[in-house]
N, C-alpha and C. Protein backbone atom coordinates (compact mmCIF):
# COMPACT_ATOMS: atom_id res chain seq x y z
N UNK A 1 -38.42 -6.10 22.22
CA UNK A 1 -38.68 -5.47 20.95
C UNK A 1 -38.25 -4.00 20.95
N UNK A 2 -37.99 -3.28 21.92
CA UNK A 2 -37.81 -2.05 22.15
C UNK A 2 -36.26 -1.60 21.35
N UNK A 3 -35.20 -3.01 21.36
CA UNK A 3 -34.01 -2.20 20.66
C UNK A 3 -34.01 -2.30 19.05
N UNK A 4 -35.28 -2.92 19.09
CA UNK A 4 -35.52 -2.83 17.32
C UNK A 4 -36.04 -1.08 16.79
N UNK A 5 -36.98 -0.92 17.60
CA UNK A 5 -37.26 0.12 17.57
C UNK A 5 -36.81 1.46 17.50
N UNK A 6 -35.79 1.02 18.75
CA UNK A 6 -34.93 2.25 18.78
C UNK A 6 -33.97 2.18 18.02
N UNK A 7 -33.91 1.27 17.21
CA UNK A 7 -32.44 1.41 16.51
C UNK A 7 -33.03 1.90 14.67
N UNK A 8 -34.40 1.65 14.80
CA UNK A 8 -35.14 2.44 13.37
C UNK A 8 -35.50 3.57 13.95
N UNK A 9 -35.56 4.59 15.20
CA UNK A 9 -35.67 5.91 15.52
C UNK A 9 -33.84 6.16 15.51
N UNK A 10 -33.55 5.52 15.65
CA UNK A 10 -31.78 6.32 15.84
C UNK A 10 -31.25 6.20 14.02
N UNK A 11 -31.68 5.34 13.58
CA UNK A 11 -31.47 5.43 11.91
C UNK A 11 -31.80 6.46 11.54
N UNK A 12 -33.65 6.95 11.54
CA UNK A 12 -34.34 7.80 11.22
C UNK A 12 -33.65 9.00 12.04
N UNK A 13 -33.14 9.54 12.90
CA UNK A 13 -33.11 10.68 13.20
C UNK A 13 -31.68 11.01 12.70
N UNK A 14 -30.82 10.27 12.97
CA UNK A 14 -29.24 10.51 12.26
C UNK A 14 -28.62 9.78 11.32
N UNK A 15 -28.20 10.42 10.48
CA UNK A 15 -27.48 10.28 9.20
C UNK A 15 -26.47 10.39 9.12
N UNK A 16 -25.62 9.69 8.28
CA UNK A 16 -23.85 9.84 8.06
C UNK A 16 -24.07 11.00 6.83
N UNK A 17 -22.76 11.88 7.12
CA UNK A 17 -22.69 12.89 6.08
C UNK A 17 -22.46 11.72 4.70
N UNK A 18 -23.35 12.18 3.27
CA UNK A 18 -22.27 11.78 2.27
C UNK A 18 -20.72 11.84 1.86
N UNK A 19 -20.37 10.84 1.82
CA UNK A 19 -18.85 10.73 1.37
C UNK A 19 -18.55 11.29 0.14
N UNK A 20 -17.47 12.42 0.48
CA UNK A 20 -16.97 13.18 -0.94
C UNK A 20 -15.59 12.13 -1.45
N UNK A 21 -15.32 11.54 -2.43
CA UNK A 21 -14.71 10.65 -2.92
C UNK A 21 -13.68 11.47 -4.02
N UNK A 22 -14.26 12.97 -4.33
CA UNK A 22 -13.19 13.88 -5.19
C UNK A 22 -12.23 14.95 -3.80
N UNK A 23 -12.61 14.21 -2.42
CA UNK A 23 -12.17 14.96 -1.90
C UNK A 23 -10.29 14.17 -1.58
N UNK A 24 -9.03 14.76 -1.39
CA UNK A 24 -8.23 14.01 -1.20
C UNK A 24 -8.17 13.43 0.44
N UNK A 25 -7.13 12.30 0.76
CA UNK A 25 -7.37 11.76 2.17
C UNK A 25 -6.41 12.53 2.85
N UNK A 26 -6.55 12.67 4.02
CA UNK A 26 -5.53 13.32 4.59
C UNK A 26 -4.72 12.91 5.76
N UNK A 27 -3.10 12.64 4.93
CA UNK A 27 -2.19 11.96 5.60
C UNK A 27 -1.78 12.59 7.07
N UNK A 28 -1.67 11.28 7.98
CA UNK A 28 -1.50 11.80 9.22
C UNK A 28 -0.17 11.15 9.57
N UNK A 29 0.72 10.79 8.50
CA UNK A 29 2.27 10.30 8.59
C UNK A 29 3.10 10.66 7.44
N UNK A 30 3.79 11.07 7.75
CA UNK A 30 5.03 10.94 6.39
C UNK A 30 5.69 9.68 6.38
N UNK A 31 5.10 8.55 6.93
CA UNK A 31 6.65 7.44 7.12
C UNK A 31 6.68 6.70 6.38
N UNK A 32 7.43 6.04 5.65
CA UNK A 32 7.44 5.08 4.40
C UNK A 32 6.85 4.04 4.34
N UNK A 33 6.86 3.30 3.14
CA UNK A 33 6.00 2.03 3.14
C UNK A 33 5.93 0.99 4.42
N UNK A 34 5.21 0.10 4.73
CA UNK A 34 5.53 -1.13 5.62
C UNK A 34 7.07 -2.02 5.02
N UNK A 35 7.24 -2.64 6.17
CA UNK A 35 9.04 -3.64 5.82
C UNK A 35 7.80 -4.25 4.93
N UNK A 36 7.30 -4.93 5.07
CA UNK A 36 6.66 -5.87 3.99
C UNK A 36 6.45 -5.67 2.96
N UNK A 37 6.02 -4.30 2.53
CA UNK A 37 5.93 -3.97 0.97
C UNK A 37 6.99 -4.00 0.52
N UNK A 38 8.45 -3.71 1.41
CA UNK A 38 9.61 -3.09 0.78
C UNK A 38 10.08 -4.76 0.43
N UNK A 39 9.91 -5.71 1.67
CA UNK A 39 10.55 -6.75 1.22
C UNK A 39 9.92 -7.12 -0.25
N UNK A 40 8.50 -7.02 -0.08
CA UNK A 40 8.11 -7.87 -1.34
C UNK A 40 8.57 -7.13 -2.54
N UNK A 41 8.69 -6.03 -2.64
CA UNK A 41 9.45 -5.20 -3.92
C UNK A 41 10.67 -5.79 -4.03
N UNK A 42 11.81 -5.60 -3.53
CA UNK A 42 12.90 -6.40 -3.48
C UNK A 42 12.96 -8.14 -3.88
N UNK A 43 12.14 -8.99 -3.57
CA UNK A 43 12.06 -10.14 -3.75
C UNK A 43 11.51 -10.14 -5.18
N UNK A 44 10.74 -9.06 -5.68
CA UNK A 44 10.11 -9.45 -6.87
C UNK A 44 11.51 -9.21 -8.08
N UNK A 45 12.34 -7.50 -7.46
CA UNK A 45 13.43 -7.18 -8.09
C UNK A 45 14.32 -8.54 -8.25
N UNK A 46 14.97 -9.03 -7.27
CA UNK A 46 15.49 -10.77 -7.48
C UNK A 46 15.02 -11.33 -8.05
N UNK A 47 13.69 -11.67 -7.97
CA UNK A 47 12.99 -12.68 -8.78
C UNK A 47 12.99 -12.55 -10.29
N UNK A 48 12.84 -10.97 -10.66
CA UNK A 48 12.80 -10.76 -12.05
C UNK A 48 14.61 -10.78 -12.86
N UNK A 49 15.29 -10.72 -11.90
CA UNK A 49 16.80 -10.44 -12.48
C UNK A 49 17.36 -11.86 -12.69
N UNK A 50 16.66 -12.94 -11.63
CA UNK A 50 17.13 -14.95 -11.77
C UNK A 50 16.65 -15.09 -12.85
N UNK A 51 15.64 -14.48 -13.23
CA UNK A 51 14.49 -15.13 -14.77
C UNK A 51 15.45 -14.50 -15.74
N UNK A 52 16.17 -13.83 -15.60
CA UNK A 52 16.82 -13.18 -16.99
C UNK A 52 17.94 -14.13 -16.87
N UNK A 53 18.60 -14.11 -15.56
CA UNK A 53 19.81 -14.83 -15.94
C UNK A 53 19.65 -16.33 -16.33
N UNK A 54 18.08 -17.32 -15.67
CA UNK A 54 18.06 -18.60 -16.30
C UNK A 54 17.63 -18.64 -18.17
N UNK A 55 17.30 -17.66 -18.68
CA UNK A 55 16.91 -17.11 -19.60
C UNK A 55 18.13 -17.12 -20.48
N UNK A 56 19.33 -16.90 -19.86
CA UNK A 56 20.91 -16.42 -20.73
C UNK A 56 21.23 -18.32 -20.53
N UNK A 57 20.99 -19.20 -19.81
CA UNK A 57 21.98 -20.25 -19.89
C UNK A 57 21.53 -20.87 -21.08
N UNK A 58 20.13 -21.13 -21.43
CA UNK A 58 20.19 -22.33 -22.77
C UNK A 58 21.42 -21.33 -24.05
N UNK A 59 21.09 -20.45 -24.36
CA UNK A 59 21.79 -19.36 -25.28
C UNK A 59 22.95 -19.70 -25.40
N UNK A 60 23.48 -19.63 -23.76
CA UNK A 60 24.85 -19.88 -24.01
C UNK A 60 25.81 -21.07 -23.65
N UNK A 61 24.38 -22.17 -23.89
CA UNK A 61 25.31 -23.51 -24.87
C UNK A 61 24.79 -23.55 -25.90
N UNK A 62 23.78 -23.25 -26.50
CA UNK A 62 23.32 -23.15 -27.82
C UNK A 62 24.00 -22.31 -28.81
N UNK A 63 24.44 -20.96 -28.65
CA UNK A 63 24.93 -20.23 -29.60
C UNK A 63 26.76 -19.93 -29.64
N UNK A 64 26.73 -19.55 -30.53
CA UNK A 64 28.55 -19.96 -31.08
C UNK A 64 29.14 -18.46 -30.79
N UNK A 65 30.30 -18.57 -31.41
CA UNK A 65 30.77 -17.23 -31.29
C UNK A 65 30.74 -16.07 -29.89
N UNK A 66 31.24 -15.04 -30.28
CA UNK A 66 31.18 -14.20 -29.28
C UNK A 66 29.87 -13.92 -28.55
N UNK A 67 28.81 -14.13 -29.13
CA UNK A 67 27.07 -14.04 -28.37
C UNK A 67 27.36 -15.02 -27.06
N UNK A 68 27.97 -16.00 -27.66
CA UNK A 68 28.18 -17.26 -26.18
C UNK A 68 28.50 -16.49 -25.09
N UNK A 69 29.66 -15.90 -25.50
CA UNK A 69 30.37 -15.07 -23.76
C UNK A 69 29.19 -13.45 -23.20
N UNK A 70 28.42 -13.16 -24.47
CA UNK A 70 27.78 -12.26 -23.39
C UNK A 70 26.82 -13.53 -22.99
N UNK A 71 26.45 -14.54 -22.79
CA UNK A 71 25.17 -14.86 -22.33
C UNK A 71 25.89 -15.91 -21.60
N UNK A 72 27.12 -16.12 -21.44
CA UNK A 72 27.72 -16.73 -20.20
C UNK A 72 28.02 -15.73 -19.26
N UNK A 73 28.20 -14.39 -20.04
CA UNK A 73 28.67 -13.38 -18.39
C UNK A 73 27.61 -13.30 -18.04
N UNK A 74 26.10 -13.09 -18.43
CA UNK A 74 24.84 -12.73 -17.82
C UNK A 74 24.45 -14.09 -17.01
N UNK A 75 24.82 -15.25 -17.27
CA UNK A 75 25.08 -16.14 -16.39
C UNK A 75 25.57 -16.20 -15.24
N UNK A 76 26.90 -15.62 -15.21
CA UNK A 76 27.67 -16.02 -14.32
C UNK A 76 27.39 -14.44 -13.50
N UNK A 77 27.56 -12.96 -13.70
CA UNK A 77 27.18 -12.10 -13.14
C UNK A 77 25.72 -11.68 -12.62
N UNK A 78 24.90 -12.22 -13.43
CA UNK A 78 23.11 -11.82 -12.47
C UNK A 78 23.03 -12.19 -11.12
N UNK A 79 23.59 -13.61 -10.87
CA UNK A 79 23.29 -13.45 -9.39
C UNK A 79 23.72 -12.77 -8.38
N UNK A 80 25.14 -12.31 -8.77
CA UNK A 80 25.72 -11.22 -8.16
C UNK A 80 24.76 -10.19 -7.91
N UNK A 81 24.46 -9.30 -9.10
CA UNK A 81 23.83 -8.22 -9.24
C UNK A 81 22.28 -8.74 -8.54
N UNK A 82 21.85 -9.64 -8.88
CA UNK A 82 20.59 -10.07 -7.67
C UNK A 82 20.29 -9.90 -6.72
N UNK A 83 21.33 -10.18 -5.93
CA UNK A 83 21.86 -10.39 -4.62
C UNK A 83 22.20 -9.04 -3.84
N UNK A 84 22.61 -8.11 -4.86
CA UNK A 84 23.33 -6.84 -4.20
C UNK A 84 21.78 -5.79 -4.20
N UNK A 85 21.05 -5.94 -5.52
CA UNK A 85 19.81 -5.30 -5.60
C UNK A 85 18.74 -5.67 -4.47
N UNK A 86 18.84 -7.31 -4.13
CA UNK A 86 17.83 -7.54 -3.19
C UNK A 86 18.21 -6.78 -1.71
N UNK A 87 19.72 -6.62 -1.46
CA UNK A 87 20.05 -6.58 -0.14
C UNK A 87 19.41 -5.37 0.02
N UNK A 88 19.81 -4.06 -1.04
CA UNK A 88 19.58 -2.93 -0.99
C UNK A 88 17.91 -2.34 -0.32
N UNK A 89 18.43 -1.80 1.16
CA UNK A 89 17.33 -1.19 1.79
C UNK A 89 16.92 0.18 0.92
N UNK A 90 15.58 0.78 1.48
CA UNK A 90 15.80 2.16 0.90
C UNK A 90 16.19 2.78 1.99
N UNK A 91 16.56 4.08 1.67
CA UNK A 91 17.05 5.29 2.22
C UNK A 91 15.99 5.94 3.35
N UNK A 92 16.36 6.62 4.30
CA UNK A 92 15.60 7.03 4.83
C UNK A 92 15.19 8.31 4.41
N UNK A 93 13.97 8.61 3.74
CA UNK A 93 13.65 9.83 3.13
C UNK A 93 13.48 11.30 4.49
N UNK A 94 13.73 12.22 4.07
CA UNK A 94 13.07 13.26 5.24
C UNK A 94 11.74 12.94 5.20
N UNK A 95 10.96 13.48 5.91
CA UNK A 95 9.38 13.45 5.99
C UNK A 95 9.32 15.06 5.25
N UNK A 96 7.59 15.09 5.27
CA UNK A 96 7.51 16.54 4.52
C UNK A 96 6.06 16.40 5.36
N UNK A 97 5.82 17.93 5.58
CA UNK A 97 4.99 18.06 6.84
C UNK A 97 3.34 18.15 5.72
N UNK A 98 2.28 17.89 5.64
CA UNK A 98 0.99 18.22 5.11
C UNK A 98 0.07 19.15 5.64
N UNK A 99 -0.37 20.54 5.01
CA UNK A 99 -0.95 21.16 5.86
C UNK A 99 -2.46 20.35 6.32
N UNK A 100 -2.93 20.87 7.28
CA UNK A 100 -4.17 20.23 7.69
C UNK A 100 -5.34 20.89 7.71
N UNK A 101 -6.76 20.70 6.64
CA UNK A 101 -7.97 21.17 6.21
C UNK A 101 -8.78 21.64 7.54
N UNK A 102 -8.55 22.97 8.10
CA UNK A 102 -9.05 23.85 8.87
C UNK A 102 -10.63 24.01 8.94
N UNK A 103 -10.93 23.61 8.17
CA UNK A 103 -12.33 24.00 8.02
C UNK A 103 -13.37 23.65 8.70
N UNK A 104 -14.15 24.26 9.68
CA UNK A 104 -14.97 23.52 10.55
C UNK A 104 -15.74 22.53 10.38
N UNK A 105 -16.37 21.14 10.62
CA UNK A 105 -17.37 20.36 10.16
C UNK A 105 -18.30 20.43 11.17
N UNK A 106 -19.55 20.15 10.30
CA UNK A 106 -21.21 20.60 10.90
C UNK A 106 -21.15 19.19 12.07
N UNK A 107 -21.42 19.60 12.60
CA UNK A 107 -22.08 19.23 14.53
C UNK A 107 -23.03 18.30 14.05
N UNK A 108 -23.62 17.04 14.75
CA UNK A 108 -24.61 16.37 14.55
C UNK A 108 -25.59 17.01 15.77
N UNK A 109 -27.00 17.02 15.12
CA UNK A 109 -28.07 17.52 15.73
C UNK A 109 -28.02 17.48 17.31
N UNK A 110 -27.98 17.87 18.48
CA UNK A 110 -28.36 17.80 19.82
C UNK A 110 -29.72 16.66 19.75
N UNK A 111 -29.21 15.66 20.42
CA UNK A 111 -29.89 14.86 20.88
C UNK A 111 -31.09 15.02 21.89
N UNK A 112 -31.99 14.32 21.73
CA UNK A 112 -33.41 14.75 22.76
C UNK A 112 -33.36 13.52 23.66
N UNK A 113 -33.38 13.47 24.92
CA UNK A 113 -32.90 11.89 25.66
C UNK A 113 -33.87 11.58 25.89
N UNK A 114 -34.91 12.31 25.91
CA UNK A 114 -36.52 11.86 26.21
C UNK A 114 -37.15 11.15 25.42
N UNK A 115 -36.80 11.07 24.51
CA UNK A 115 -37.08 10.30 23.34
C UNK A 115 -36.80 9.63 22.62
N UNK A 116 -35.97 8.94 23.81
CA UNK A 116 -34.75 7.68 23.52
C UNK A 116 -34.99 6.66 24.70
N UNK A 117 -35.89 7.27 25.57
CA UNK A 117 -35.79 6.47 26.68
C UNK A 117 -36.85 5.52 27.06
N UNK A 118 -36.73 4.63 27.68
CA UNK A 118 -37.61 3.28 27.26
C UNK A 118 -38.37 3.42 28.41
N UNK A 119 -39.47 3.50 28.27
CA UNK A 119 -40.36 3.78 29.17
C UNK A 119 -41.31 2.29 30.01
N UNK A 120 -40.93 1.53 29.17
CA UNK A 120 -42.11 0.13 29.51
C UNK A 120 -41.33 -0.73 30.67
């Protein structure tokens, strides 16, 4: 029963500071997104440029005249342009350095060991 105890004297004697939530976080990288976000951006860019071009084929057997050939070139050119948008990595940006919040933070109380220690 003793680590019940001590773990409602170690509650009771120390506290987590409150969390300031208007305070900003402070970056300890400049390095760009994960490959994974970048892929999934890219896959969504493809994904949204196929929906336009399956979007142009009913159009252009359905409609007459010159409308036909723009919605056969958006046919026949989106996947191109799909393809070249998905490949596209990004760039490697410079980094930019963040200064870092100097300000001392308060010490947790000095501990008393005598009064932590299990005597039975």
């Amino acid at each position: 029963m003793w680590h019940l105890t001590a773990g409602r004297a170690y509650r009771e004697e120390v506290s987590s500071a409150p969390r300031r939530r208007d305070e900003p976080v402070q970056s300890v990288t400049t390095a760009r997104p994960s490959h994974t976000a970048d892929i999934d951006a890219r896959q969504r860019r493809y994904l949204l440029i196929m929906a336009v071009r399956i979007i142009c084929i009913p159009p252009a057997i359905i409609v007459d005249g010159w409308v036909r050939w723009f919605f056969i070139l958006g046919a026949v050119v989106l996947p191109y342009i799909a393809v070249v948008v998905a490949n596209a990595a990004r760039r490697q940006e410079p980094g930019n350095l963040v200064p870092v919040d100097v300000r001392p933070r308060p010490a947790l109380p000095r501990a008393h060991s005598a009064e932590l220690r299990n005597t039975d």
